[in-house]
Protein backbone atom coordinates (compact mmCIF):
# COMPACT_ATOMS: atom_id res chain seq x y z
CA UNK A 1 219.40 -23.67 55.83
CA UNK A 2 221.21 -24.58 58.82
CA UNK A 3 223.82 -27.38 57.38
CA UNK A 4 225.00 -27.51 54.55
CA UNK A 5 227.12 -30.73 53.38
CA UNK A 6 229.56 -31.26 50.57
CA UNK A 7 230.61 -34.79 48.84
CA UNK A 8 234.21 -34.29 46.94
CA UNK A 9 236.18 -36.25 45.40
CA UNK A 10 238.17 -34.78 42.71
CA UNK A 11 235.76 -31.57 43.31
CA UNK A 12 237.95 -31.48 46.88
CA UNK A 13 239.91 -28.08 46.17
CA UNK A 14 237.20 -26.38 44.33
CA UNK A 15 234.48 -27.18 46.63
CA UNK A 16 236.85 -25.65 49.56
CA UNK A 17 238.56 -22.68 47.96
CA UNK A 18 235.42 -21.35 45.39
CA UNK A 19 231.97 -23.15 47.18
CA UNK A 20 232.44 -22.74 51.11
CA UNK A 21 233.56 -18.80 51.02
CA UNK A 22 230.35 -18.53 49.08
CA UNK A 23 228.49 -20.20 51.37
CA UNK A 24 229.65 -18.20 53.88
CA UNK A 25 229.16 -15.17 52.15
CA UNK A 26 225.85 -16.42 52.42
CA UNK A 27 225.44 -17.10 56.31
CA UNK A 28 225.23 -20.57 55.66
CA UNK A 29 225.86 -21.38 59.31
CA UNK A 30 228.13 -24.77 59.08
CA UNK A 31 229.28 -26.71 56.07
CA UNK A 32 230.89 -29.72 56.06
CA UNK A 33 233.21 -31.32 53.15
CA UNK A 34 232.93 -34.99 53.14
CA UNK A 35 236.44 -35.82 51.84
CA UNK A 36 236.41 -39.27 50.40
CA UNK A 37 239.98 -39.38 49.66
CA UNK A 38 241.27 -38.13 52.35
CA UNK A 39 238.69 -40.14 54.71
CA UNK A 40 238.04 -37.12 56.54
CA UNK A 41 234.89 -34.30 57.02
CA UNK A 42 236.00 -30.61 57.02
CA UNK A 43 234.06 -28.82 59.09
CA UNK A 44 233.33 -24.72 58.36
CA UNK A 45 231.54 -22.78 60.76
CA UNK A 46 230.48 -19.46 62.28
CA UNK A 47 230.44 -17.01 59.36
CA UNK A 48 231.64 -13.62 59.51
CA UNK A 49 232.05 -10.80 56.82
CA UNK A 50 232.10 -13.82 54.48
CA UNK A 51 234.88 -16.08 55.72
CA UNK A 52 233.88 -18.90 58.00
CA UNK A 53 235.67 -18.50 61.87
CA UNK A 54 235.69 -21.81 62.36
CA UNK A 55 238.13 -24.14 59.97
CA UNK A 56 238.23 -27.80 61.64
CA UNK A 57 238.54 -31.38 60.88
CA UNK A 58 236.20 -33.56 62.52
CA UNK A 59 236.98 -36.47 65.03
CA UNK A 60 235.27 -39.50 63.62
CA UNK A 61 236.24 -41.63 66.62
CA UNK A 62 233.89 -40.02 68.67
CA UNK A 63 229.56 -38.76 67.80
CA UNK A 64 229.91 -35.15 66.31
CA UNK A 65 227.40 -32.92 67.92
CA UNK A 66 225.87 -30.50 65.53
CA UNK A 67 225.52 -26.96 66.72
CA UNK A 68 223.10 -26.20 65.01
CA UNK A 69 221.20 -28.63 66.72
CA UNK A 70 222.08 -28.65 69.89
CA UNK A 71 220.75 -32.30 70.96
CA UNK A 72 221.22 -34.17 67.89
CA UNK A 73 224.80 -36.22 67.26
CA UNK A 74 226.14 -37.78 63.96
CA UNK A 75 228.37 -41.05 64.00
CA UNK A 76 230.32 -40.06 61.10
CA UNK A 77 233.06 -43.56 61.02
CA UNK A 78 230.67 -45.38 58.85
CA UNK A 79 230.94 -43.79 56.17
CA UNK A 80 234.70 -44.28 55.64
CA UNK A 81 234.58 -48.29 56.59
């Protein structure tokens, strides 16, 4: 698996405090937490001795290149308008 991807809701603070440190405990190499009340995506990334290096918040103003593969993009705004 090279993304995984998240959908919360009221799920928001276990989904980021109990699922992503297991899914980086896992070498799940990025997750992302679609945060529908927040209108925002976390994004988790590089994993290392089961903590993810990488703790972000994506820009949805601009195409969010996935790492994982390295010529793709995502427009991520639609999904909050």
């Amino acid at each position: 698996m090279l993304l995984l991807i998240e959908v919360a809701d009221s799920s928001l603070p276990s989904d980021r405090d109990i699922k992503v440190p297991l899914y980086a405990r896992h070498g799940i190499p990025e997750a992302w937490i679609v945060a529908i009340g927040e209108r925002r995506v976390l994004r988790f990334a590089l994993p290392d001795q089961g903590a993810y290096q990488v703790r972000e918040t994506i820009d949805l103003s601009w195409p969010t290149p996935l790492p994982v593969l390295p010529h793709c993009t995502l427009d991520l705004a639609p999904l909050f308008r």
